[in-house]
Protein backbone atom coordinates (compact mmCIF):
# COMPACT_ATOMS: atom_id res chain seq x y z
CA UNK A 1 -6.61 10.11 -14.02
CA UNK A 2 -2.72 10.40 -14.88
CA UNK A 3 -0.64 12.60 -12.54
CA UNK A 4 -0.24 16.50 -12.19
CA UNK A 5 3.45 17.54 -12.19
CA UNK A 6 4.34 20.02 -9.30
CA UNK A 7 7.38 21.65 -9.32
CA UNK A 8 10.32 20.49 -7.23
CA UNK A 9 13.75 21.73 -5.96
CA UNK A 10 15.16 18.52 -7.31
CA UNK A 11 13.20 16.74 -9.10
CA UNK A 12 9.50 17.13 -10.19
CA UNK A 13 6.45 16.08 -7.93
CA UNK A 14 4.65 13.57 -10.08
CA UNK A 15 0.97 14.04 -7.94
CA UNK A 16 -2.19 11.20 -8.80
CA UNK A 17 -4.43 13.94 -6.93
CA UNK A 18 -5.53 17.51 -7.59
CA UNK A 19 -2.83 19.63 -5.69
CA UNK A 20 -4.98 22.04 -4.58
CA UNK A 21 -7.14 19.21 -2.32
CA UNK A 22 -3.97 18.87 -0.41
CA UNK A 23 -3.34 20.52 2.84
CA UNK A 24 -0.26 23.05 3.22
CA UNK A 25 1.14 20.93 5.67
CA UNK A 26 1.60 17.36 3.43
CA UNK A 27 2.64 19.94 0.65
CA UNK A 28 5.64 21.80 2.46
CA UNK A 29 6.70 17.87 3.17
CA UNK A 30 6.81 17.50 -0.48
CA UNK A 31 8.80 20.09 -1.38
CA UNK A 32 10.97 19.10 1.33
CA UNK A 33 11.66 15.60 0.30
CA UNK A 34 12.05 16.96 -3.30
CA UNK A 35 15.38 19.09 -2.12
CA UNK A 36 17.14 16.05 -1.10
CA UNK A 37 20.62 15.69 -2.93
CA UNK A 38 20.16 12.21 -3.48
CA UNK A 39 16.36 12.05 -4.73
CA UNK A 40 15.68 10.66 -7.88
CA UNK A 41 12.30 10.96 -8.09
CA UNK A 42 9.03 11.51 -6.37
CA UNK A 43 5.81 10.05 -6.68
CA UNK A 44 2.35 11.13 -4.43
CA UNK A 45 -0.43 8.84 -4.06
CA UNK A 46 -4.26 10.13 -4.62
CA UNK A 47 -4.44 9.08 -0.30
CA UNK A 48 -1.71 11.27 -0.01
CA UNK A 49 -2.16 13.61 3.84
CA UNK A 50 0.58 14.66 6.53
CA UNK A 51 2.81 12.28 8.36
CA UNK A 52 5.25 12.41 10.99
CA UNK A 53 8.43 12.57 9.52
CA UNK A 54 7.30 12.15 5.78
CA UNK A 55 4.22 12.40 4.09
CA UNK A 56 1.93 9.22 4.04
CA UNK A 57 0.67 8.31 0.35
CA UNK A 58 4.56 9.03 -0.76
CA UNK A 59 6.77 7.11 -3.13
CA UNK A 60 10.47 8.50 -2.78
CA UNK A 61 13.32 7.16 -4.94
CA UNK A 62 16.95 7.94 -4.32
CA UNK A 63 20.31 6.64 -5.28
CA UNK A 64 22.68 5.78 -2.53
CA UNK A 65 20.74 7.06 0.38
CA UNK A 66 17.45 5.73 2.35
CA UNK A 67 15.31 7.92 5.10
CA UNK A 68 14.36 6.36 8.13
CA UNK A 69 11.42 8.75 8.87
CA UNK A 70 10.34 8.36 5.38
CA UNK A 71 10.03 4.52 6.40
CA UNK A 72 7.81 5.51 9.07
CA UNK A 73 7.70 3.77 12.65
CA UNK A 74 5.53 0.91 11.39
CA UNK A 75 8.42 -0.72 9.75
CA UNK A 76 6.23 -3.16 7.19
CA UNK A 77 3.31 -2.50 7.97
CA UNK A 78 0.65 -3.57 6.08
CA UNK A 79 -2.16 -5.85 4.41
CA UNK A 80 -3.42 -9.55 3.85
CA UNK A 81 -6.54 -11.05 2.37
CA UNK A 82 -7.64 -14.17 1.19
CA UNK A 83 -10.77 -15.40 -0.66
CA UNK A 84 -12.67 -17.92 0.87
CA UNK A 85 -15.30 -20.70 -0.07
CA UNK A 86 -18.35 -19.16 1.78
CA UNK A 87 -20.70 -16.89 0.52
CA UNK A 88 -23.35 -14.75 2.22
CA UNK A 89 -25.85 -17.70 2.25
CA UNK A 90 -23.97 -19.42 5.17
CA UNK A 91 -23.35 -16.56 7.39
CA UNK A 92 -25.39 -16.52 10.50
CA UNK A 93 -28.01 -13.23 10.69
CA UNK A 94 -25.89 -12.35 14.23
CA UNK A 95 -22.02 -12.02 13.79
CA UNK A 96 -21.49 -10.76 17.70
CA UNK A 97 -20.61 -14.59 18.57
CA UNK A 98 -18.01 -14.68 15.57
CA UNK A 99 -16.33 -11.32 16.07
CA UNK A 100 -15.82 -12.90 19.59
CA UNK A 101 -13.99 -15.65 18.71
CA UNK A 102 -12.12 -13.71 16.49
CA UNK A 103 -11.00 -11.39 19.12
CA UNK A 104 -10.37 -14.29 21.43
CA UNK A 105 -7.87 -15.67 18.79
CA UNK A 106 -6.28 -12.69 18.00
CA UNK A 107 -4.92 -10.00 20.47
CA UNK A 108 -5.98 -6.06 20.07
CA UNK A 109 -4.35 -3.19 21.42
CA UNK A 110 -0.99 -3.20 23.66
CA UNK A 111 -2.21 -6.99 23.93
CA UNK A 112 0.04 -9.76 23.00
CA UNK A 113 -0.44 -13.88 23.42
CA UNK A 114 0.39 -15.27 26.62
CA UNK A 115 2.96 -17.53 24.97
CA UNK A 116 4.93 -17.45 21.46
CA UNK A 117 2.56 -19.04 18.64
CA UNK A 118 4.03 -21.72 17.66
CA UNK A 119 3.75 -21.97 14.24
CA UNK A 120 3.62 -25.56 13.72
CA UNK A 121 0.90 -25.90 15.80
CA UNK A 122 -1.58 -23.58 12.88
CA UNK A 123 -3.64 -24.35 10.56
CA UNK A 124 -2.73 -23.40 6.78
CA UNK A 125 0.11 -21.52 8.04
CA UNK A 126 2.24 -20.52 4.99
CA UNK A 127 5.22 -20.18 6.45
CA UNK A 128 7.98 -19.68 3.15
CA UNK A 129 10.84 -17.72 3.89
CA UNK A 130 10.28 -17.16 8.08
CA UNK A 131 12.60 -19.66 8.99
CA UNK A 132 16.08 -18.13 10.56
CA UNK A 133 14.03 -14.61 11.47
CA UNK A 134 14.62 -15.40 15.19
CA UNK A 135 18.38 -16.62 14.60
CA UNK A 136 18.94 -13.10 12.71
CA UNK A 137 17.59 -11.00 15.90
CA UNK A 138 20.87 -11.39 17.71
CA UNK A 139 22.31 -9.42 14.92
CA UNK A 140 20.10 -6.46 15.07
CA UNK A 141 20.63 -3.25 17.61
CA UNK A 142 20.90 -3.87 21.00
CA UNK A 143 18.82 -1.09 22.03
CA UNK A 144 16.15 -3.31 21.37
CA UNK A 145 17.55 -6.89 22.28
CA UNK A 146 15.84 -7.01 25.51
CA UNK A 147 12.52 -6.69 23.81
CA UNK A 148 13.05 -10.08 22.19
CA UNK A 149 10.48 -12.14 24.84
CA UNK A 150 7.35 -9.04 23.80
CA UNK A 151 8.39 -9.64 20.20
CA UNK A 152 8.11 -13.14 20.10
CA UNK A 153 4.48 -12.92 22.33
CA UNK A 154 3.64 -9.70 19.88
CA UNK A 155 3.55 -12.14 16.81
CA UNK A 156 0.08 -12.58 16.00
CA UNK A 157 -1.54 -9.83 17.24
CA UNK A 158 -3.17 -6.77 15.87
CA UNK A 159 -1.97 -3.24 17.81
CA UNK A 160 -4.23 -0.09 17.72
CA UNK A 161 -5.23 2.71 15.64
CA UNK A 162 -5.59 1.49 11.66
CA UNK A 163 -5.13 -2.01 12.31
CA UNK A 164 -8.12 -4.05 11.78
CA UNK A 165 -8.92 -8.09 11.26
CA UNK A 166 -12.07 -8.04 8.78
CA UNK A 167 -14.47 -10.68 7.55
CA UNK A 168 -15.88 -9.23 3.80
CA UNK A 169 -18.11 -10.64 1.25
CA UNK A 170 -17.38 -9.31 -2.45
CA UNK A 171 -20.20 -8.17 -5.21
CA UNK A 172 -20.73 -11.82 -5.85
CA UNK A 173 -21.32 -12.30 -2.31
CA UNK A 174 -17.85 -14.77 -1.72
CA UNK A 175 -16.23 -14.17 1.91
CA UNK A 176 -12.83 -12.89 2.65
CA UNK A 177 -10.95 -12.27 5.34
CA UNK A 178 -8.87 -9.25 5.30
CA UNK A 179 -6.24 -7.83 8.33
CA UNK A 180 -4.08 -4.72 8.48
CA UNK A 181 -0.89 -4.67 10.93
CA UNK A 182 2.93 -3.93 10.88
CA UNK A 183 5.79 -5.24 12.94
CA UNK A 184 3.70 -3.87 16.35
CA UNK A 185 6.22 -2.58 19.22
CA UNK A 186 9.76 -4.14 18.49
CA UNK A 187 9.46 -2.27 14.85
CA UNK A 188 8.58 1.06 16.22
CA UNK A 189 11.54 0.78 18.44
CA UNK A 190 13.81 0.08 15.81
CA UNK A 191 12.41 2.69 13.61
CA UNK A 192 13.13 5.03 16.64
CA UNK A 193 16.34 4.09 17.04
CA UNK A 194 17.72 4.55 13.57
CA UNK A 195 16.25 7.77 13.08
CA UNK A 196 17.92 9.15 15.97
CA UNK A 197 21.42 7.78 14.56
CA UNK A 198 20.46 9.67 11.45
CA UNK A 199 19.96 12.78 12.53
CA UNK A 200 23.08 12.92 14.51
CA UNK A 201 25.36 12.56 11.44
CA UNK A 202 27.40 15.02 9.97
CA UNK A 203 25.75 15.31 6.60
CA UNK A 204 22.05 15.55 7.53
CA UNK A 205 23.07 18.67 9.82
CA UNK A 206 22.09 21.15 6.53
CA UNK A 207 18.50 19.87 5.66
CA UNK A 208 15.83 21.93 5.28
CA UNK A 209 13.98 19.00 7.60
CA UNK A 210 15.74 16.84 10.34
CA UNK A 211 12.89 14.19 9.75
CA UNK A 212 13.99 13.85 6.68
CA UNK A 213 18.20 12.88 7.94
CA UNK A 214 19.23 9.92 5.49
CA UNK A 215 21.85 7.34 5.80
CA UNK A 216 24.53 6.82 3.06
CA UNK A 217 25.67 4.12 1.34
CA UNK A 218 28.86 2.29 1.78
CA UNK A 219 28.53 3.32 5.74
CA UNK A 220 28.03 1.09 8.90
CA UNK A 221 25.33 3.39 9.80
CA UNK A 222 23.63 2.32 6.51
CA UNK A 223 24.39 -1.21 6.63
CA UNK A 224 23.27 -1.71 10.03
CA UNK A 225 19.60 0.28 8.95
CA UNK A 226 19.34 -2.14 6.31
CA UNK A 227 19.58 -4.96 8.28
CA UNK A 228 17.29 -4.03 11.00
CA UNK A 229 14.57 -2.75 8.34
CA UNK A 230 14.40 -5.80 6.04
CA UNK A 231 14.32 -7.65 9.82
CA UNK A 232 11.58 -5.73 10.73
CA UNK A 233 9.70 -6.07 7.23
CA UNK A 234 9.80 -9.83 7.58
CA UNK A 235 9.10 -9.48 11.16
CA UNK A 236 5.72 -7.55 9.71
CA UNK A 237 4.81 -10.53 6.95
CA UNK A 238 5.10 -13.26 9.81
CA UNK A 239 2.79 -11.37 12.05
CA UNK A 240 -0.26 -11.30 9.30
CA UNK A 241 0.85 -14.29 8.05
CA UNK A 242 -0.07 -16.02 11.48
CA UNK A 243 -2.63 -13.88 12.56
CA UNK A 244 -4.46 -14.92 9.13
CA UNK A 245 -3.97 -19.04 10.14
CA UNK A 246 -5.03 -18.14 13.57
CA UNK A 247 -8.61 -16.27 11.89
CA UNK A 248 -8.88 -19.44 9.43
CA UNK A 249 -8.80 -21.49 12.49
CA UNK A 250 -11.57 -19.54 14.24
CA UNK A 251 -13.80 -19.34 10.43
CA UNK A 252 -13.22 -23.31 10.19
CA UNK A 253 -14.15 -24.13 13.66
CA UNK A 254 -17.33 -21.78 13.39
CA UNK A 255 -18.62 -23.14 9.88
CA UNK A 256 -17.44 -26.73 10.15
CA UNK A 257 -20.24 -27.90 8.43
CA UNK A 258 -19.59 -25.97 5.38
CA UNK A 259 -15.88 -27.56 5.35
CA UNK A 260 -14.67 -24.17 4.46
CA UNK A 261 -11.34 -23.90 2.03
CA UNK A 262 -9.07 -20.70 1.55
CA UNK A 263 -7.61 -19.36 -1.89
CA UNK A 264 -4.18 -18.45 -1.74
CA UNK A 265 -3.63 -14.96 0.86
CA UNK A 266 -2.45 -12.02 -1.44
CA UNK A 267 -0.03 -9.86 1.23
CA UNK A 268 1.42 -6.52 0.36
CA UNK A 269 3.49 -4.16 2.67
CA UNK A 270 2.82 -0.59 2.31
CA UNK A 271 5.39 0.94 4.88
CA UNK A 272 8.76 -0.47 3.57
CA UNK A 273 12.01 -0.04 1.18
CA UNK A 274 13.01 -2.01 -1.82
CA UNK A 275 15.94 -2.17 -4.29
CA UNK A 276 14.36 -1.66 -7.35
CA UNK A 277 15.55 -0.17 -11.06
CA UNK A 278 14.75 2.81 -12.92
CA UNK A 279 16.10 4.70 -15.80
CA UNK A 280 19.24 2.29 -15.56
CA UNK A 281 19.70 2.91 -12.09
CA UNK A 282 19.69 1.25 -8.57
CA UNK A 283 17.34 2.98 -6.59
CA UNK A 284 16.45 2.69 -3.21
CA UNK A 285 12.70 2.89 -3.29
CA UNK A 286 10.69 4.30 -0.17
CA UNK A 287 6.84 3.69 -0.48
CA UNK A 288 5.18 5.03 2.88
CA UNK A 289 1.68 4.59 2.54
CA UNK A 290 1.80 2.86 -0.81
CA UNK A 291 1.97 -0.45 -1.89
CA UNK A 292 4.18 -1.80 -5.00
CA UNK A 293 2.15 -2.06 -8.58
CA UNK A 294 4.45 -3.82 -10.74
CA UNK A 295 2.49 -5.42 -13.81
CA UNK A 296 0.28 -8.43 -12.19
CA UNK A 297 1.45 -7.60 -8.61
CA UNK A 298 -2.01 -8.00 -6.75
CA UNK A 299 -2.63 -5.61 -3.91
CA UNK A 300 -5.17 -4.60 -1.36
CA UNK A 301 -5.99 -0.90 -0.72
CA UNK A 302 -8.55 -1.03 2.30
CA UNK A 303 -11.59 2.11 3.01
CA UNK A 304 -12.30 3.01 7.10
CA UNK A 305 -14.21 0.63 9.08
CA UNK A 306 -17.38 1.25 7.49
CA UNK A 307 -16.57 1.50 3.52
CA UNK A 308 -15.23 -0.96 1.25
CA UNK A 309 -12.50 -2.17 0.56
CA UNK A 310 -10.68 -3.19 -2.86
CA UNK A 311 -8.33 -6.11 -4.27
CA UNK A 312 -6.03 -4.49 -7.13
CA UNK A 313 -3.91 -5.59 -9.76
CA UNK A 314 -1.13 -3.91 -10.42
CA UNK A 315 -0.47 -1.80 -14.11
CA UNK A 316 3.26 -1.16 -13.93
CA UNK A 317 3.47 2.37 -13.99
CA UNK A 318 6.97 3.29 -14.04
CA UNK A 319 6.17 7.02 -13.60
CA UNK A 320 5.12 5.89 -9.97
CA UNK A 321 7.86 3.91 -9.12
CA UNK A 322 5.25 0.68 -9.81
CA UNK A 323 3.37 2.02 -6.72
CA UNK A 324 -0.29 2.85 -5.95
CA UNK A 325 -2.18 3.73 -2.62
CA UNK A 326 -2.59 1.86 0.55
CA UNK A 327 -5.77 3.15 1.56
CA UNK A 328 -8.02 5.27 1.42
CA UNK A 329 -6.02 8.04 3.49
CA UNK A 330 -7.21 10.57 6.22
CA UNK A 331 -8.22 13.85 5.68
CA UNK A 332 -8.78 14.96 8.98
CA UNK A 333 -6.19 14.22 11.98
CA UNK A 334 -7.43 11.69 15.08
CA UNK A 335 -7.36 14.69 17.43
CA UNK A 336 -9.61 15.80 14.80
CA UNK A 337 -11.93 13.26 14.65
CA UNK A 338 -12.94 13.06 18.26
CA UNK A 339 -13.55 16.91 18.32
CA UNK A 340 -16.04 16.62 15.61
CA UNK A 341 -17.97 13.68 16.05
CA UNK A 342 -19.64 11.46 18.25
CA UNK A 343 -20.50 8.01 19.42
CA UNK A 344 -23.92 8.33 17.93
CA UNK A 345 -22.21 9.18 14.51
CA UNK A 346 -20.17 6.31 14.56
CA UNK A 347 -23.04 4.14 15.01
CA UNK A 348 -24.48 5.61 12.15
CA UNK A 349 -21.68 5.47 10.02
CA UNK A 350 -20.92 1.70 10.57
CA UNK A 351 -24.46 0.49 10.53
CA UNK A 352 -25.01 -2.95 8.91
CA UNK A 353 -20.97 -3.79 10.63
CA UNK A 354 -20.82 -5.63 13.46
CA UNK A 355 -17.54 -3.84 15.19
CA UNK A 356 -16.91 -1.26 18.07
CA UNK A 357 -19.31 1.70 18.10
CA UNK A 358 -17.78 3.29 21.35
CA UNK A 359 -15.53 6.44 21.55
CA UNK A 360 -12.23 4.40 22.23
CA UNK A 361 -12.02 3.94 18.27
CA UNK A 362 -13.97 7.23 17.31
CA UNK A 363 -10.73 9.02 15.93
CA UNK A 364 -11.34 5.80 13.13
CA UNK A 365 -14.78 7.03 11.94
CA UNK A 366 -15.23 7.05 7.83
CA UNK A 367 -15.87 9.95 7.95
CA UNK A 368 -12.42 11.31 9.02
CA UNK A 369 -11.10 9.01 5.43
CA UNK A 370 -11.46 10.20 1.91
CA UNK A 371 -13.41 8.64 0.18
CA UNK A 372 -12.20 5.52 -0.81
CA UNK A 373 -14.09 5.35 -4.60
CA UNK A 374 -12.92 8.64 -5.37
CA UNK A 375 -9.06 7.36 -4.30
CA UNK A 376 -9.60 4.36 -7.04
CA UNK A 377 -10.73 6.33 -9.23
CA UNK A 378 -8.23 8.53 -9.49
CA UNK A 379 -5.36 5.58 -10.30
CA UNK A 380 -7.05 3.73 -12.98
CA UNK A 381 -3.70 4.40 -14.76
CA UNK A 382 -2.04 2.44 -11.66
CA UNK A 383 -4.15 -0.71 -10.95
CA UNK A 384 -6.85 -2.29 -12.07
CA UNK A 385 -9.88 -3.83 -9.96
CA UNK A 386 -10.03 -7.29 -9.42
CA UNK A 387 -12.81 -7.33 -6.37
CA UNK A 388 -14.84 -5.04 -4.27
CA UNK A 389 -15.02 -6.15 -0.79
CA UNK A 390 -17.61 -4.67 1.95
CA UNK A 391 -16.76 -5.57 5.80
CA UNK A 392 -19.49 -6.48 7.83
CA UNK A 393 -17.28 -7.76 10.65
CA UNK A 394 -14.69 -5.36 11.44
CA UNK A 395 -12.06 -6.34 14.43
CA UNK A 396 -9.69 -2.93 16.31
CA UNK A 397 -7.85 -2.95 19.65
């Protein structure tokens, strides 16, 4: 489909979903963020549902100005796959003893490695760009310097809630592995941290939403977001990019035999801010539960933990900031979830996936996600498929 145009204060509401699927809640955000004074343009994915602060499944655009809460408190967060040179033929008929070792590798939950990873010591770690993050934390905001020993033992680990590790096979039957995670506890702090600064200045004070305070250009307050955000965003790459060595490791040492090789991982944040140009202007560009579409940019927009799962190629839109959706989106809340159904439907819902089928993860049932085919479907205009993926390992803390 192409997008429905809603009304704004502002600026319009470019929406790749029927408005009237939305809930009142994610809506009212909307026309919140569109009565910014420094908005430029808005753009709302088809996995588009309420989020703290902003609305998740939003692409905001503004000149001079960035939102912290529009960020969200998974600074970076986001995905990284990579094809493989199995296929369905060498997989074992039990995975228990796999998703074992992959859970032994990898930390899940508050859980975090004993000691730093060292990242010389992996295997296939592509490592470009990560080497002077640790030099560049003594310049970020000392509310959070004394976390710097649980940040460095937090690389390589998964967290809670959405997060997953995930061992797929495409329509040809070809395994990938897939993982979902952000920059875990230091992040969150951060995030924290800045949007309290923001909604303490003098300017923010006459908002129609306090979540939605901004900083300014030209201002320390500004600078000093900036530099803790694009710390935290690289802080969020280096975390998949050695949790996805460390599940190599564990898929080479468990099909030696089949001396598997790995393509090259495709990685996309979907919580994050870039400096990107429209209409012959510098915009700041907020995607919170969207990933960048730029023409050839590949992308991964994941289902729940018992759907599939989808590699992308960016179109280029420019009438969605280059953007498309990071998932496919909840339409029920987690308190929700675990109201309405049960273990038993869990287990039903994830049959033929070897994963955790007890209540602790019951607020991620498919069933509380849209469905993921109908979110595709509705951004043909935005991406185009590359490869269908189907978990049938799927790793959560």
């Amino acid at each position: 489909m192409s997008y429905v145009e809603v009304p704004g204060a502002k600026v319009p509401i470019r929406m790749w979903t029927d408005p009237s699927t939305v809930e009142d809640s994610a809506m009212q955000q909307l026309r919140n963020v569109a009565t910014l004074p420094w908005i430029k343009g808005l753009a709302v994915m088809p996995d588009v549902h309420y989020g703290k602060g902003a609305t998740v499944g939003s692409v905001i655009a503004m000149k001079d100005a960035v939102c912290p809460a529009a960020v969200g408190v998974d600074i970076g967060c986001g995905m990284s796959a990579v094809r493989t040179s199995l296929t369905a033929n060498d997989l074992p008929g039990d995975l228990s003893r796999l998703r074992s070792k992959i859970e032994q590798a990898i930390p899940v939950g508050a859980g975090m490695h004993k000691e730093p990873v060292d990242p010389g010591q992996l295997y296939q770690f592509e490592a470009d760009g990560f080497g002077d993050l640790w030099t560049r934390f003594d310049d970020i905001a000392e509310t959070v310097k004394f976390r710097h020993e649980r940040a460095t033992k937090q690389i390589g680990t998964l967290g809670g809630g959405n997060h997953f590790v995930e061992f797929c096979l495409d329509e040809a039957g070809v395994v990938w592995l897939m993982l979902h995670s952000g920059s875990r506890n230091i992040g969150n702090e951060l995030a924290e941290h800045h949007i309290g600064v923001a909604r303490g200045l003098a300017h923010n004070q006459g908002l129609v939403d306090r979540d939605l305070a901004v900083f300014l250009a030209e201002t320390p307050q500004m600078r000093d977001y900036r530099n803790d955000l694009f710390w935290a965003q690289e802080y969020a790459k280096y975390n998949r990019a050695v949790m996805m060595s460390l599940f190599k490791e564990v898929v080479r040492k468990e099909f030696r035999k089949a001396k598997v090789s790995f393509d090259h991982e495709i990685s996309c944040h979907h919580n994050y801010v870039s400096e990107e140009r429209y209409d012959g202007m510098d915009l700041l560009v907020t995607r919170k539960g969207a990933i960048r579409a730029g023409s050839g940019d590949y992308g991964i927009i994941p289902g729940s933990m018992g759907t599939g799962s989808y590699i992308v190629k960016g179109l280029g839109n420019e009438k969605s900031f280059n953007s498309a959706s990071h998932g496919a989106g909840r339409k029920m809340s987690r308190t929700a979830a675990k109201k309405r159904f049960s273990a038993r439907d869990l287990a039903e819902q994830t049959k033929g996936v070897e994963c955790r089928k007890d209540t602790g993860v019951l607020d991620e049932i498919p069933g509380a996600y849209k469905s993921i085919e109908q979110v595709i479907d509705q951004q043909t205009d935005l991406v185009e498929v590359v490869a269908k993926l189907k978990q049938v390992i799927c790793v959560k803390g």
